[in-house]
Protein backbone atom coordinates (compact mmCIF):
# COMPACT_ATOMS: atom_id res chain seq x y z
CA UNK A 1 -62.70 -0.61 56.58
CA UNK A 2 -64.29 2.86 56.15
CA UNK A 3 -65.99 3.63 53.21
CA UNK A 4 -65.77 7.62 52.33
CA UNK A 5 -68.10 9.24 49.33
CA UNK A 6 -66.96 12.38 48.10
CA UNK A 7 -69.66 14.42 45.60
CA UNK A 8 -70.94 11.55 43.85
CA UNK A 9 -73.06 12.82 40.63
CA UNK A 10 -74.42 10.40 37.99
CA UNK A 11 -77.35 11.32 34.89
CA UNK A 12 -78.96 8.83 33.10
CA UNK A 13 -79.64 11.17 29.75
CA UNK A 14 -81.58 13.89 31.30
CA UNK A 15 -82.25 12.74 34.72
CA UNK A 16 -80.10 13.59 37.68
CA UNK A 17 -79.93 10.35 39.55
CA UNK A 18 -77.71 11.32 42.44
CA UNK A 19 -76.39 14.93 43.32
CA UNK A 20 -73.03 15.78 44.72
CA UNK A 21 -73.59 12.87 47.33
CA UNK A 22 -71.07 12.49 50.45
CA UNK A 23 -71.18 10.71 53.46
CA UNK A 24 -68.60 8.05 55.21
CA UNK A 25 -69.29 4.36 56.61
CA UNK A 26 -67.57 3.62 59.44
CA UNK A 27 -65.71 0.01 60.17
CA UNK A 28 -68.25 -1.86 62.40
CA UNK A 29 -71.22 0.27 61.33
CA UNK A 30 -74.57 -0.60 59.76
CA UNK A 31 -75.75 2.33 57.62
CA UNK A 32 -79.53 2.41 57.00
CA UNK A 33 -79.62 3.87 53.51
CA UNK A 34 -83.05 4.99 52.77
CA UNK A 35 -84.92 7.43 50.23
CA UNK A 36 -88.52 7.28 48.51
CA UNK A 37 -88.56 4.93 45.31
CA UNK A 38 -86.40 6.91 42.46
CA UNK A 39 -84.47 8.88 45.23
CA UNK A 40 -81.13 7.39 43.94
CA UNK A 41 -80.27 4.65 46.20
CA UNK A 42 -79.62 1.86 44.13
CA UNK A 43 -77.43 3.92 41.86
CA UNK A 44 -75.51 4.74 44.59
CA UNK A 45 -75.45 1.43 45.63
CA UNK A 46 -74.60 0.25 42.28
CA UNK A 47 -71.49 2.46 42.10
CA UNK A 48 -70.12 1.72 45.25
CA UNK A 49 -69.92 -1.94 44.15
CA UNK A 50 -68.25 -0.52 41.12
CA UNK A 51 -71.12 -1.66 38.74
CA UNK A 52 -71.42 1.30 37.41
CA UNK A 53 -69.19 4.84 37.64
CA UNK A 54 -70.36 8.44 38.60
CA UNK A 55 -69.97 11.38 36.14
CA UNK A 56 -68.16 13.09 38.62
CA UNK A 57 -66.74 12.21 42.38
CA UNK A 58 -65.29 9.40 43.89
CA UNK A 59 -65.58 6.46 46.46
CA UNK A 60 -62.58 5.44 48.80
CA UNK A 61 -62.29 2.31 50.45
CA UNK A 62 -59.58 3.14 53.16
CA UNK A 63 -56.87 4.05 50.21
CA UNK A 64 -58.73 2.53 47.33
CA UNK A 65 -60.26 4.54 44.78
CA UNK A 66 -63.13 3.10 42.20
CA UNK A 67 -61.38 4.94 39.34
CA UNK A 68 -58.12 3.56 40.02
CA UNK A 69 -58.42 0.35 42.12
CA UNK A 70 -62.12 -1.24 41.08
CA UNK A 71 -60.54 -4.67 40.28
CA UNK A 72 -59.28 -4.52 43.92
CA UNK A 73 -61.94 -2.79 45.49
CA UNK A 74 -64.53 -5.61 43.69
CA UNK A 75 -62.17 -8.14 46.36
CA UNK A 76 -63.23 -7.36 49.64
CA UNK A 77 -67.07 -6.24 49.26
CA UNK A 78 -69.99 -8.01 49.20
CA UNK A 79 -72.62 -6.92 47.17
CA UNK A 80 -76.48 -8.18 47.14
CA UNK A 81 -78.84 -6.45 44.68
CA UNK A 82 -82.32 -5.81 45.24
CA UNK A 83 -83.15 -8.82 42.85
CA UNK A 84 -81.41 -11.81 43.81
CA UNK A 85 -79.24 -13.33 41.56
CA UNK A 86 -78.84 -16.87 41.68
CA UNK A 87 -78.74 -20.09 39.57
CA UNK A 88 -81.54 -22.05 40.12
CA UNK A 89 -81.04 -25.31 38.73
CA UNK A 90 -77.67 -25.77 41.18
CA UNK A 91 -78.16 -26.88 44.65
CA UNK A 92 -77.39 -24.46 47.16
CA UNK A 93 -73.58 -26.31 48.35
CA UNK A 94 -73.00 -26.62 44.60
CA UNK A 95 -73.42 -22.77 43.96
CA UNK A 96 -71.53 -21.80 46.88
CA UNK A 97 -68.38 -24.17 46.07
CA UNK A 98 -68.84 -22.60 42.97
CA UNK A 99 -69.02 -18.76 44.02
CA UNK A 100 -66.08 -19.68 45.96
CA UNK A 101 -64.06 -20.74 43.33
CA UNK A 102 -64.91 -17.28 41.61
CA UNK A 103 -63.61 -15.27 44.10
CA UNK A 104 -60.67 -17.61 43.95
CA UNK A 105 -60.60 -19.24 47.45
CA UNK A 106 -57.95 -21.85 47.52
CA UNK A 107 -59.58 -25.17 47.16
CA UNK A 108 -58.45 -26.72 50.48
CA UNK A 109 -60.69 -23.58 51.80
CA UNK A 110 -63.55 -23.70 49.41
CA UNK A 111 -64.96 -27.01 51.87
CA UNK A 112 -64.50 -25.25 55.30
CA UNK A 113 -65.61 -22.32 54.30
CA UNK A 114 -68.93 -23.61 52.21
CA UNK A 115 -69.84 -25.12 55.66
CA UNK A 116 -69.12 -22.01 57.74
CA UNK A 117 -71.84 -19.87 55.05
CA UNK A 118 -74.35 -22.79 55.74
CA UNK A 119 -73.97 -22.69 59.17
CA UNK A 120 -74.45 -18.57 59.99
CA UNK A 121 -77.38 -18.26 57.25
CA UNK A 122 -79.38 -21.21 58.53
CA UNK A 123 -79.24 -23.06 55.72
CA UNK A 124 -78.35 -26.62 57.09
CA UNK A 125 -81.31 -28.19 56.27
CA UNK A 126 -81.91 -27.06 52.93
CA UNK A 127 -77.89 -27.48 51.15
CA UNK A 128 -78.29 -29.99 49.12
CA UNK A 129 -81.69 -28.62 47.46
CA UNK A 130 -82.13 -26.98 44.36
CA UNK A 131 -82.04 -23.33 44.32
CA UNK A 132 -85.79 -23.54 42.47
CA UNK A 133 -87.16 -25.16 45.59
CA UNK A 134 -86.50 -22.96 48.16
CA UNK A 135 -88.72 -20.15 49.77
CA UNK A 136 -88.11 -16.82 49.55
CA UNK A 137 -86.85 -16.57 52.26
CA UNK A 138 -83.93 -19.00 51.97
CA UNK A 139 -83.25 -17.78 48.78
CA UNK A 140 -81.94 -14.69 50.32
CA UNK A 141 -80.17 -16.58 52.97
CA UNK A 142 -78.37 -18.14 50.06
CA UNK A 143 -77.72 -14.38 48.72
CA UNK A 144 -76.26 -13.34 51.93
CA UNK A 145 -73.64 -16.32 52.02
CA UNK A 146 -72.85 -15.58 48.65
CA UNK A 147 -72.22 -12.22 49.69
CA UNK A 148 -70.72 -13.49 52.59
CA UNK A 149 -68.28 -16.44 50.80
CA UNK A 150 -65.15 -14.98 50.37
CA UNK A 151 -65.09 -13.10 54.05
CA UNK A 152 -65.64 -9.13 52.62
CA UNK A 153 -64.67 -6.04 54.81
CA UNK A 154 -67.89 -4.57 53.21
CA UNK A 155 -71.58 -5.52 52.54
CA UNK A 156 -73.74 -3.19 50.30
CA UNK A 157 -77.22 -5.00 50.73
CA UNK A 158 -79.92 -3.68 48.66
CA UNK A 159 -83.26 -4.23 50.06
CA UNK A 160 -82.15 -7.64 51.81
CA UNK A 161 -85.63 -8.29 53.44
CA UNK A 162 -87.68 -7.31 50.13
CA UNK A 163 -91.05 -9.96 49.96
CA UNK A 164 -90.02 -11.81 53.55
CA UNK A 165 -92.24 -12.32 56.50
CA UNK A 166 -92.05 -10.66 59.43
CA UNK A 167 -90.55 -13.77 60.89
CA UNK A 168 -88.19 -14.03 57.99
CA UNK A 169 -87.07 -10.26 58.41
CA UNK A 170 -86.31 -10.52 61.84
CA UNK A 171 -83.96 -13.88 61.14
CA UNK A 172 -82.24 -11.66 58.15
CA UNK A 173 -82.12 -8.88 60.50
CA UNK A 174 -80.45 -10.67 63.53
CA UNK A 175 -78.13 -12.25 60.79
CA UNK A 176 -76.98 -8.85 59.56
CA UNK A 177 -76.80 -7.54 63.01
CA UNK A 178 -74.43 -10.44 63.84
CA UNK A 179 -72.11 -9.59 60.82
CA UNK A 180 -72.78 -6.17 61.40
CA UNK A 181 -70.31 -6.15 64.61
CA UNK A 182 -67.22 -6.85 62.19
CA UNK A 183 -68.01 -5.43 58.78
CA UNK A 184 -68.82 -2.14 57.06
CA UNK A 185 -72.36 -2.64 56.02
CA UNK A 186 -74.54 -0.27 53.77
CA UNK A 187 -78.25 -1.06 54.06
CA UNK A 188 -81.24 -0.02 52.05
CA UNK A 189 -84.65 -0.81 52.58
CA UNK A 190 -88.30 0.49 52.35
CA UNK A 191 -89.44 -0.58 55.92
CA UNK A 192 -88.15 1.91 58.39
CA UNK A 193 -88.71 0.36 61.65
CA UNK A 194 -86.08 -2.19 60.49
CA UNK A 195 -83.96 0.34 59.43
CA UNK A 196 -84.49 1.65 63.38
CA UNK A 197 -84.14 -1.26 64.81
CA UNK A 198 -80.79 -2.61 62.74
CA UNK A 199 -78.68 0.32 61.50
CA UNK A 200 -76.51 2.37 63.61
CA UNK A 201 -76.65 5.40 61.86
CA UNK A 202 -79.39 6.65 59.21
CA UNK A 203 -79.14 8.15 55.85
CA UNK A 204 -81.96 9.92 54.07
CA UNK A 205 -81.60 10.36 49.98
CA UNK A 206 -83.98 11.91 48.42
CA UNK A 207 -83.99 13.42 44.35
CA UNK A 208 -80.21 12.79 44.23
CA UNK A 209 -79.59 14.49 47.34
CA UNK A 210 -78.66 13.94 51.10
CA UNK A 211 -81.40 15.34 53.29
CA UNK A 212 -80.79 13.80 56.69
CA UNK A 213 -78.05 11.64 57.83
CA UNK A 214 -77.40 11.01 61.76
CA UNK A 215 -78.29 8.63 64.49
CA UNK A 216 -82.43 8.07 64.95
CA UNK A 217 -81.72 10.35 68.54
CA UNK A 218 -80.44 13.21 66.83
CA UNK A 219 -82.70 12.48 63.65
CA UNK A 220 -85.34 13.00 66.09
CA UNK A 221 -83.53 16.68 67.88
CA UNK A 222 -83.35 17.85 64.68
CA UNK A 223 -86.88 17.45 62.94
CA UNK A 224 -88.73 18.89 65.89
CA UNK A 225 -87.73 20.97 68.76
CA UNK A 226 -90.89 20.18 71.28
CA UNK A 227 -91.46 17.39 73.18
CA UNK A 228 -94.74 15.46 73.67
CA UNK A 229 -96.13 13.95 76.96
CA UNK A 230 -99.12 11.26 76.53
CA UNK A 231 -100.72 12.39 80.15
CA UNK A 232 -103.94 10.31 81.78
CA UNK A 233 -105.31 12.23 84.53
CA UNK A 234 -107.97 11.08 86.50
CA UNK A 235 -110.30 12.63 89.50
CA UNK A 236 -112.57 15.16 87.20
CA UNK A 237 -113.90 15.00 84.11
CA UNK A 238 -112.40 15.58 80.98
CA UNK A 239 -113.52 18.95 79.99
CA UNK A 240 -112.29 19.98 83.42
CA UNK A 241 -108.99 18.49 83.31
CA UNK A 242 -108.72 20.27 79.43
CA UNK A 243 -109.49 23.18 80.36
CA UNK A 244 -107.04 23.51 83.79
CA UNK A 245 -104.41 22.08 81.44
CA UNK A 246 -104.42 24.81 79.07
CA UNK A 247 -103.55 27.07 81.57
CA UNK A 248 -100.22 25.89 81.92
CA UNK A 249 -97.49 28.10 80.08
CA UNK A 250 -96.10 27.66 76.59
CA UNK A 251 -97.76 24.29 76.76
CA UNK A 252 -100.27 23.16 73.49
CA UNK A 253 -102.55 20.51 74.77
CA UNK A 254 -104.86 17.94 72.27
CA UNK A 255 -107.84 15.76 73.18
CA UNK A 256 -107.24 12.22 72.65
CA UNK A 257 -109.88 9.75 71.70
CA UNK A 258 -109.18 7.41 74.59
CA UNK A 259 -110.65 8.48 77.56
CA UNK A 260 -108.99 10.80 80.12
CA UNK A 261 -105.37 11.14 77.74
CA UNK A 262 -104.12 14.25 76.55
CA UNK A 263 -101.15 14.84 74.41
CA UNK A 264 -99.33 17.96 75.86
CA UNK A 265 -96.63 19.96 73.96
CA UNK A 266 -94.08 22.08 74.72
CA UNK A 267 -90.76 23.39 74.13
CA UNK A 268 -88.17 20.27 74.61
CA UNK A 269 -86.20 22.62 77.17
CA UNK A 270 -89.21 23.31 79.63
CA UNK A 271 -89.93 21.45 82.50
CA UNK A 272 -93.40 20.65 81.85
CA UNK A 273 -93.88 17.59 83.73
CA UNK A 274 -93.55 19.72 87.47
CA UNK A 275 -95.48 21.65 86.23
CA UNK A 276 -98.75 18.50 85.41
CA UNK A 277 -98.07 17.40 88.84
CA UNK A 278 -98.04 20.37 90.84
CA UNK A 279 -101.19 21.43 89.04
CA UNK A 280 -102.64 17.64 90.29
CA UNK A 281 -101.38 18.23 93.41
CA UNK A 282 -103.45 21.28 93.77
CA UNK A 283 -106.44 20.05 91.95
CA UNK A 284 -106.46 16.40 94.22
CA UNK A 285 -105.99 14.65 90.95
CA UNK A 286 -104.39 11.81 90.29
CA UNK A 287 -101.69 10.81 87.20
CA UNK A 288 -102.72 8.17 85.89
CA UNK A 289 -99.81 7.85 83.26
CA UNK A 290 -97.20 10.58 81.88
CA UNK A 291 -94.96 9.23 78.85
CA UNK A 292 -92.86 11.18 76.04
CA UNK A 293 -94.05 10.43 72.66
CA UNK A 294 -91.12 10.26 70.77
CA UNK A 295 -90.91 11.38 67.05
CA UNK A 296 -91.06 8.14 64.49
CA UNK A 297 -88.30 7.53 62.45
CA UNK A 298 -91.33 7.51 59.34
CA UNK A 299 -92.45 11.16 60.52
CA UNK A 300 -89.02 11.99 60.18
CA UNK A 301 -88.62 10.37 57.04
CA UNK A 302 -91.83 11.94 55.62
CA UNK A 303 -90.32 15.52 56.29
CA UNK A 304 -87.48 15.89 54.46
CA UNK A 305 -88.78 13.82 51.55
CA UNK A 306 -91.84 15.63 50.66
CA UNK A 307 -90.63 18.63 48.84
């Protein structure tokens, strides 16, 4: 199910949380939704799962509008806030069975499809404890099936991974890639190389507003037009080699720290690296290693959210 955003704009008083917003999800996407903290995300987020409702725009889900259909739109996502809701003094079967029953699963389907939830979240061995007792970590496993219960063409996660481990994000983040494959899934989060590593597609909110939204490859085209070569040359010493390499044209070349590497930049379009070797070649040097430093996805992000 696509999921299309058209000029969302919603105040609180005053403040201008989100700014003629637009942007589409795609059916079998993962979004990465990201944004500094106060950028708007979460009331974007919050809308979408028709929590709330924008001052002006709109949000279609295939045909469905949140103005007209919410009731019906509220039926096939699953939404899981930033802070976890969950009743702790039910186990985790008993609060499933009963999330079920919410979303008005037929009770001959409520069993089967309890046991399914347990099963992709990894929560086997904990099912029959009480909420209270389990780790973080398995208390957002237990958000994500109760996202998951009742089999949505949409997820809007909110920070999924927020206080985990880094052995407890990447089980969350294999999970969501997993349901990722047949869903529509909008994902927010503060650390970006999971948003790399997960999402399909990146968007960048920041003061209300889109500032960047693309793949991490064209993310990376777009913020800077030269590329960057780690080089370690060996055979003379370094002031030598610095000094022969900044006679090569249109190229900007820095002194590393480690010994023997130079960064060396140039327009993306130039063929810089014939033009390291040929000056080896003629020098009876030796390349030790040449390797394109790619742009981060957090230099990126720092960009177009510092203004």
């Amino acid at each position: 199910m696509d999921v299309v955003v058209e000029n969302l704009t919603k105040s609180f008083g005053l403040q201008k949380a989100i700014d003629s917003v637009s942007f589409k999800a795609r059916k079998g996407e993962i979004l990465g939704f990201l944004g500094p903290n106060g950028a708007g995300k979460t009331t974007t987020m919050k809308i979408m799962s028709c929590f709330l409702f924008p001052d002006y725009g709109n949000i279609y889900f295939d045909k469905y509008s949140i103005h007209k259909d919410a009731c019906k739109i509220k039926e096939f996502i699953g939404y899981l806030p930033e802070h976890n809701p969950l009743y702790e003094e039910m186990s985790v079967i008993d609060f499933l069975e009963f999330i079920a029953k919410i979303h008005r699963i037929p009770g001959y389907k409520i069993g089967p499809r309890t046991v399914d939830m347990v099963r992709l979240c990894g929560l086997d061995s904990e099912k029959h404890k009480m909420i209270r007792e389990l780790s973080k970590g398995y208390r957002q496993r237990v958000g994500l099936a109760q996202t998951l219960i009742h089999d949505p063409e949409v997820l809007i996660l909110d920070e999924p991974t927020t206080g985990l481990d880094p052995n407890q994000i990447r089980e969350i983040r294999e999970l969501i890639t997993n349901i990722g494959q047949e869903k529509t899934i909008i994902l927010s989060s503060h650390i970006l190389a999971e948003i790399e590593a997960t999402c399909d597609r990146v968007l960048i909110i920041n003061k209300g507003k889109v500032v960047a939204n693309g793949t991490s490859e064209e993310l990376r085209k777009k913020s800077d037009s030269d590329k960057i070569l780690k080089v370690n040359i060996c055979g003379a010493s370094e002031p030598e080699i610095f000094k022969e390499l900044m006679t090569l044209p249109h190229a900007k070349v820095t002194h590393q720290k480690d010994e023997h590497y130079f960064n060396v930049r140039c327009d993306r379009h130039l063929n810089i690296e014939k033009d390291i070797f040929d000056l080896c070649i003629r020098q009876d040097w030796y390349i030790h290693e040449l390797t394109p430093i790619e742009t981060r996805l957090e230099d990126i992000f720092r960009q177009v959210t510092q203004n």
